[in-house]
C-alpha atoms as a PDB file:
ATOM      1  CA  UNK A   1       2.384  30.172   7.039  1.00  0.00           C
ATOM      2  CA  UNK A   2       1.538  26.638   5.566  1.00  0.00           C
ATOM      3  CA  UNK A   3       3.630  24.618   7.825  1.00  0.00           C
ATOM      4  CA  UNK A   4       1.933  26.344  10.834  1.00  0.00           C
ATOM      5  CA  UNK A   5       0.008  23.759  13.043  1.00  0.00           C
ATOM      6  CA  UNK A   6      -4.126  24.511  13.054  1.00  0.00           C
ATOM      7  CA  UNK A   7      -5.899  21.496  15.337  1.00  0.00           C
ATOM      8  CA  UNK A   8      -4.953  18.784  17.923  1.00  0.00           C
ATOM      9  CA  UNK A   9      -6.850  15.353  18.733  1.00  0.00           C
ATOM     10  CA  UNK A  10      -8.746  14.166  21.552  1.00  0.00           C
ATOM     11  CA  UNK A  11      -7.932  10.682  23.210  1.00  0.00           C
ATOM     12  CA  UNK A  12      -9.267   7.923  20.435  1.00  0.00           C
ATOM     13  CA  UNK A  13     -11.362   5.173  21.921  1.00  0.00           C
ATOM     14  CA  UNK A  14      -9.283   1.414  22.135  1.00  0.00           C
ATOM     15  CA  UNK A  15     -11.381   0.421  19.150  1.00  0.00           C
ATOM     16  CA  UNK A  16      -8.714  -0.096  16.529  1.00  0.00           C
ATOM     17  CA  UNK A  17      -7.085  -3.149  14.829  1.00  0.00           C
ATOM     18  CA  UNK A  18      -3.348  -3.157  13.518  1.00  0.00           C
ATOM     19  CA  UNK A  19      -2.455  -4.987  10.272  1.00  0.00           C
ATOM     20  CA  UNK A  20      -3.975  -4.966   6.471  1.00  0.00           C
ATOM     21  CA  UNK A  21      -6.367  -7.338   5.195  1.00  0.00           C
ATOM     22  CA  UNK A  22      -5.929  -6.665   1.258  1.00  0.00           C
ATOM     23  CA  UNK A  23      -3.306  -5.048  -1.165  1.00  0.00           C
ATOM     24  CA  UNK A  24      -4.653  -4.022  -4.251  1.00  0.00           C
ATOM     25  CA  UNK A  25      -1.686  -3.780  -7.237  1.00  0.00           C
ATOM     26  CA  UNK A  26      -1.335  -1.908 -10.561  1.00  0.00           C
ATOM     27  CA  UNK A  27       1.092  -0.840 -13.079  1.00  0.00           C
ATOM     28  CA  UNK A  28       2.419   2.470 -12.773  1.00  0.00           C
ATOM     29  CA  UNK A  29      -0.237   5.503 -13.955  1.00  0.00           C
ATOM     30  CA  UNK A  30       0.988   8.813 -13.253  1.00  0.00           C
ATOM     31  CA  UNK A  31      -1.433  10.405 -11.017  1.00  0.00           C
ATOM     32  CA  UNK A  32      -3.890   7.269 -10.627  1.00  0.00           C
ATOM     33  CA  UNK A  33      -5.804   9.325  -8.265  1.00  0.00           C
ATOM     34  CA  UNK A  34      -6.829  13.020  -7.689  1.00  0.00           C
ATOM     35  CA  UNK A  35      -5.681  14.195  -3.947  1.00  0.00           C
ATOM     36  CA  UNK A  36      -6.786  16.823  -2.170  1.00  0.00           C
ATOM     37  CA  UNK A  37      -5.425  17.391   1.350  1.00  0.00           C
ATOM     38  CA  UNK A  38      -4.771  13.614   1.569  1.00  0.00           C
ATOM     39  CA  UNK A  39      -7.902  12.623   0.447  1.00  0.00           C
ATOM     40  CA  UNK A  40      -7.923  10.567  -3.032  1.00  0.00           C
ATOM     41  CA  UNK A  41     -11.495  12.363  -4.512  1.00  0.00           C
ATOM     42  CA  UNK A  42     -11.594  10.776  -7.773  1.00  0.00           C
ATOM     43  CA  UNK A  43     -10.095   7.884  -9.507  1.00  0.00           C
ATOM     44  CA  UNK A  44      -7.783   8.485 -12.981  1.00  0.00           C
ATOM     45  CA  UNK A  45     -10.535   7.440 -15.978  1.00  0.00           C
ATOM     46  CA  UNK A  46      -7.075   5.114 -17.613  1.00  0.00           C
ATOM     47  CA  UNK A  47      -6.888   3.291 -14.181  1.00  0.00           C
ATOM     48  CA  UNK A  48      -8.742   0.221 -15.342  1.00  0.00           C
ATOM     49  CA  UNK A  49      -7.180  -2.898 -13.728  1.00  0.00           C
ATOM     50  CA  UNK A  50      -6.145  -3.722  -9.992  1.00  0.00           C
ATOM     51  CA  UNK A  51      -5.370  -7.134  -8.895  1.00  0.00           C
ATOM     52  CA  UNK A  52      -6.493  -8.070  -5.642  1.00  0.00           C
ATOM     53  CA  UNK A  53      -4.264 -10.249  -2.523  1.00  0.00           C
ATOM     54  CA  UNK A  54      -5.671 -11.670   0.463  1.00  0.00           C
ATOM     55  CA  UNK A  55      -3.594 -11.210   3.339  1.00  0.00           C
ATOM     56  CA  UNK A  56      -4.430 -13.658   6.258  1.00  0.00           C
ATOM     57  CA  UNK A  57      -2.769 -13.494   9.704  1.00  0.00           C
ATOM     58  CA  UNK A  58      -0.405 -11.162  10.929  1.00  0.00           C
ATOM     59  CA  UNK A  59       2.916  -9.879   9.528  1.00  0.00           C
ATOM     60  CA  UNK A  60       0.363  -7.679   6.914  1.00  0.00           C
ATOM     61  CA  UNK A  61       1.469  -4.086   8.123  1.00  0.00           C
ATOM     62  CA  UNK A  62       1.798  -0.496   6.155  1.00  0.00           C
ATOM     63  CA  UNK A  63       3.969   1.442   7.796  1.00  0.00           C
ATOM     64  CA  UNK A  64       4.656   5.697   7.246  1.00  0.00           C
ATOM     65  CA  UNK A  65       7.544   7.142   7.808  1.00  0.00           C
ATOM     66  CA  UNK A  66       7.879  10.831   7.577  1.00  0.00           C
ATOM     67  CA  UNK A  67      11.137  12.396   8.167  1.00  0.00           C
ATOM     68  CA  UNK A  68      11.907  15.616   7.936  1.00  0.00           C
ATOM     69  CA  UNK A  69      15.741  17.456   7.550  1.00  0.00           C
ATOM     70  CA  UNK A  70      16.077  21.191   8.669  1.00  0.00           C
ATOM     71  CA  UNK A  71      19.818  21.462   6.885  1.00  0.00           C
ATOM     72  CA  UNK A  72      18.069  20.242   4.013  1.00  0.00           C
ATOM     73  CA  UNK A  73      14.700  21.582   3.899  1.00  0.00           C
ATOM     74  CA  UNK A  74      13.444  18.709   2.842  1.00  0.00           C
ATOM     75  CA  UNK A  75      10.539  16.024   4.036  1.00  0.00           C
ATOM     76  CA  UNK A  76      10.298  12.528   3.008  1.00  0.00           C
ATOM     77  CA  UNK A  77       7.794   9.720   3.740  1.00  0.00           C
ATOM     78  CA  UNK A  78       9.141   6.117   3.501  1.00  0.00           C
ATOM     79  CA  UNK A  79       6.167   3.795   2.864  1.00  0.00           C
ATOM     80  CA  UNK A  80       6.865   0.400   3.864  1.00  0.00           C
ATOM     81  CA  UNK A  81       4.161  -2.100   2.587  1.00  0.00           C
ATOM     82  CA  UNK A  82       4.826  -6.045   3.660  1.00  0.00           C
ATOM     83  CA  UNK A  83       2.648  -8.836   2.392  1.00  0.00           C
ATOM     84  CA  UNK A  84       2.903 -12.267   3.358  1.00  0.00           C
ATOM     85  CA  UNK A  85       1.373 -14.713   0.531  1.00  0.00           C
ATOM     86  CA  UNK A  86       0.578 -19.036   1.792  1.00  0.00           C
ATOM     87  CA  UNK A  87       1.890 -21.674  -0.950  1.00  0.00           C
ATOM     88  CA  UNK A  88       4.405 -21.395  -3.734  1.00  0.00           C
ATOM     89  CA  UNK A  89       3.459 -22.174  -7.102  1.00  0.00           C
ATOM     90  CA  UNK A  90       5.144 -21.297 -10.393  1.00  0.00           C
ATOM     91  CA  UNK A  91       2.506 -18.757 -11.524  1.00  0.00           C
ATOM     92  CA  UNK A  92       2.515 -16.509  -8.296  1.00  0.00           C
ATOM     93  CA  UNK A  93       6.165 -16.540  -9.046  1.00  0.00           C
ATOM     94  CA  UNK A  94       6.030 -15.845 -12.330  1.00  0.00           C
ATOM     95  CA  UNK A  95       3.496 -12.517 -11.055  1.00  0.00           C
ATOM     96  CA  UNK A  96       6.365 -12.090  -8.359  1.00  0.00           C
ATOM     97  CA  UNK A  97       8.839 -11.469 -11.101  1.00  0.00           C
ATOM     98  CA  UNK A  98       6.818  -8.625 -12.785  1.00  0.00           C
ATOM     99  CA  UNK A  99       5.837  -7.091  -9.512  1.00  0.00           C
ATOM    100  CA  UNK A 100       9.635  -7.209  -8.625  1.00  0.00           C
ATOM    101  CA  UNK A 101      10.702  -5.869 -11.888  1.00  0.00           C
ATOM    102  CA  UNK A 102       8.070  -3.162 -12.474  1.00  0.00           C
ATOM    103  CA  UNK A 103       6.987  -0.113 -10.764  1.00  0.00           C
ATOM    104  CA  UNK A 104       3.468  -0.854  -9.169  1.00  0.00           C
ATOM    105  CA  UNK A 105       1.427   1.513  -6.908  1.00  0.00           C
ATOM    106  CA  UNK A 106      -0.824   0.114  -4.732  1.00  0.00           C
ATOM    107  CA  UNK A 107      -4.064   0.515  -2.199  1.00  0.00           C
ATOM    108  CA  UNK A 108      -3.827  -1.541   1.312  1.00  0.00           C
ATOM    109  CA  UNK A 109      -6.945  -1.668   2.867  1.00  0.00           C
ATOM    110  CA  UNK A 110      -6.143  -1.652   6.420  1.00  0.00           C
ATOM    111  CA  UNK A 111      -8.428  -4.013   9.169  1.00  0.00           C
ATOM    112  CA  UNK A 112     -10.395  -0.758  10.186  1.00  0.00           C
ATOM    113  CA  UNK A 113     -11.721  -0.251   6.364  1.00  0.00           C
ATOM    114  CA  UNK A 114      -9.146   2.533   5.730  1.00  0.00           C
ATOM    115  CA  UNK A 115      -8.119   2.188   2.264  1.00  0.00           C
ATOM    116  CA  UNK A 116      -4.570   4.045   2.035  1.00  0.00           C
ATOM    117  CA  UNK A 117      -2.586   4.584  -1.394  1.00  0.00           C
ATOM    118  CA  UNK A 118       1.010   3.841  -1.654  1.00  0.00           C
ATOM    119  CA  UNK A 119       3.794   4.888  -4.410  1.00  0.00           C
ATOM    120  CA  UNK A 120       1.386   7.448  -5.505  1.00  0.00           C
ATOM    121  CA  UNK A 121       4.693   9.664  -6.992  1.00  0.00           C
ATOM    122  CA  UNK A 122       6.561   6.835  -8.783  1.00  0.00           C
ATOM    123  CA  UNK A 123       5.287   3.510  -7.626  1.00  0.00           C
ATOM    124  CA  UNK A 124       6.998   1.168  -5.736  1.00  0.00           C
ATOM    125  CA  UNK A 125       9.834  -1.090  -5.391  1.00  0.00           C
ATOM    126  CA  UNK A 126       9.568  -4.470  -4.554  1.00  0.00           C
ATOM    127  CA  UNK A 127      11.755  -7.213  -2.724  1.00  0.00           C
ATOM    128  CA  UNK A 128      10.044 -10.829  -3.195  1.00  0.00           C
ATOM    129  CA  UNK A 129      11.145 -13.191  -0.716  1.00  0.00           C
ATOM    130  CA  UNK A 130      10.216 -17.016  -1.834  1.00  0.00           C
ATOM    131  CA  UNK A 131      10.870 -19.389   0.708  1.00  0.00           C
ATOM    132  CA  UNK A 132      10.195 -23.351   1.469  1.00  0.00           C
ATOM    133  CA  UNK A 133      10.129 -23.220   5.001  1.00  0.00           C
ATOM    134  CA  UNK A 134      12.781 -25.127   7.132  1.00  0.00           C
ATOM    135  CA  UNK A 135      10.044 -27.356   9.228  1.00  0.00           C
ATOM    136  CA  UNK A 136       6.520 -28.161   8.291  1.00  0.00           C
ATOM    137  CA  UNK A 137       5.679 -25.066  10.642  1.00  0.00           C
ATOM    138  CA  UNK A 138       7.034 -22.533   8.782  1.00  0.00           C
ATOM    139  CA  UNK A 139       6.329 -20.256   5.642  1.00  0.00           C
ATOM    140  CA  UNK A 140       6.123 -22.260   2.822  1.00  0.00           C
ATOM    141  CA  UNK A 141       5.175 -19.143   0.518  1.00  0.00           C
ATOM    142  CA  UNK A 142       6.827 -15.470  -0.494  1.00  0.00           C
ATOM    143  CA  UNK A 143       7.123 -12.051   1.608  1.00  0.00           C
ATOM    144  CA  UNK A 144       6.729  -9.063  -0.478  1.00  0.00           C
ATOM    145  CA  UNK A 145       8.209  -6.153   0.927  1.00  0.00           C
ATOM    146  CA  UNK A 146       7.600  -2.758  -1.192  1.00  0.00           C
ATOM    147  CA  UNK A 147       8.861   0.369  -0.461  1.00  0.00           C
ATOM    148  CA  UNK A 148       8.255   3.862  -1.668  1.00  0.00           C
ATOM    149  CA  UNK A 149       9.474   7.249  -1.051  1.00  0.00           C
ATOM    150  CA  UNK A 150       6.655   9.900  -1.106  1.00  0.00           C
ATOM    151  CA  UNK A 151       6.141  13.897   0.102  1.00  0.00           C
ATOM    152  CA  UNK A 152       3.470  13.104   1.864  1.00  0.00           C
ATOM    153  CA  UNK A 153       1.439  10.454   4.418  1.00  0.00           C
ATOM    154  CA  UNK A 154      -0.564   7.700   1.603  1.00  0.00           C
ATOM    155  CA  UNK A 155      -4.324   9.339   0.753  1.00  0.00           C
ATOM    156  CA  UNK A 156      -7.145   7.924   1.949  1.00  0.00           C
ATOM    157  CA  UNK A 157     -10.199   7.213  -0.540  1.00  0.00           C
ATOM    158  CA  UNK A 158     -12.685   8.719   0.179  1.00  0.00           C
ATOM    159  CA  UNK A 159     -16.282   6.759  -0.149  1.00  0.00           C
ATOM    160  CA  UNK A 160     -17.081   7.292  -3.909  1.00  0.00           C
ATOM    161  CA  UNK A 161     -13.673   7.062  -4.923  1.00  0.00           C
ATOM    162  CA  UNK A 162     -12.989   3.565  -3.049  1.00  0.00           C
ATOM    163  CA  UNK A 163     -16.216   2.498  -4.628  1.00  0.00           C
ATOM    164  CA  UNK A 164     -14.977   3.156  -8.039  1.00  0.00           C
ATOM    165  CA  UNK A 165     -12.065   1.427  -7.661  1.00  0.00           C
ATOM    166  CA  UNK A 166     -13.214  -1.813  -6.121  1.00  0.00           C
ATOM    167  CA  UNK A 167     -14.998  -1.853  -9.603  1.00  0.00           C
ATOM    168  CA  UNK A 168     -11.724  -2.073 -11.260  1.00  0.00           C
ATOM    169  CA  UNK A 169     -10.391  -4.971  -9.384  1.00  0.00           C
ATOM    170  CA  UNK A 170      -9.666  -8.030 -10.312  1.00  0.00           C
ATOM    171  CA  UNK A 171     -10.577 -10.560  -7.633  1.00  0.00           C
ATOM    172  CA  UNK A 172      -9.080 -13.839  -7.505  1.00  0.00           C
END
């Protein structure tokens, strides 16, 4: 049976990090990658541009929720992507705007070099949060928080594929 479990996992050393150091966007492309038991093994030949956001301190966080319903047979994986972006100016808000009113997929790269696709089905929606700050020791910048609803846990690229796709982006 395909739902039948086949391996367990050993006790993982304390050698991890938490948060994401980079989100990679790009307009929707239907099937941007090809995955093979949640491994991305190839990148789509009309995926050509990926814009590239450094994320700096914490707050930066992908996070997988799979949930599954036994009335409904059904099994869902909320992605929740948030991105926390320094300094307002009009044309990151003007970018903000087409993020928010598009359908992007994206790759996080996560702070242990996992990079991890999200909206891989139908992209993802966006909520941009631009804020002043109330005192001079608060955000003064915009909090992007993307979700998407997927049938599976995001794909990891695998070496080759990753490679091929940092060629694609566009670095700031």
């Amino acid at each position: 049976m395909a739902c039948d479990i086949t391996s367990g996992r050993a006790k993982q050393c304390k050698e991890f990090l938490g948060g994401v150091q980079k989100l990679y966007l790009f307009n929707y492309l239907e099937n941007p990658f090809t995955v093979t038991d949640g491994v991305a093994t190839a990148m789509n030949v009309l995926l050509t541009d990926a814009f590239e956001y450094d994320l700096v301190g914490d707050g930066q966080v992908l996070v997988e929720d799979m949930v599954s319903d036994r009335a409904t047979g059904t099994t869902v994986n909320t992605q929740t992507v948030t991105a926390i972006l320094q300094g307002l100016d009009v044309a990151t808000s003007n970018e903000m705007k087409a993020v928010a009113n598009g359908y992007p997929q994206a790759v996080v790269k996560d702070r242990n070099n996992n990079y991890i696709v999200v909206g891989y089905s139908e992209g993802i929606d966006f909520t941009v949060n631009s804020t002043t700050g109330s005192t001079q020791a608060e955000l003064n910048g915009y909090t992007l928080t993307g979700v998407a609803l997927e049938g599976a846990l995001g794909a990891y690229l695998d070496e080759t594929t990753r490679d091929a796709f940092l060629a694609i982006v566009q670095a700031n």
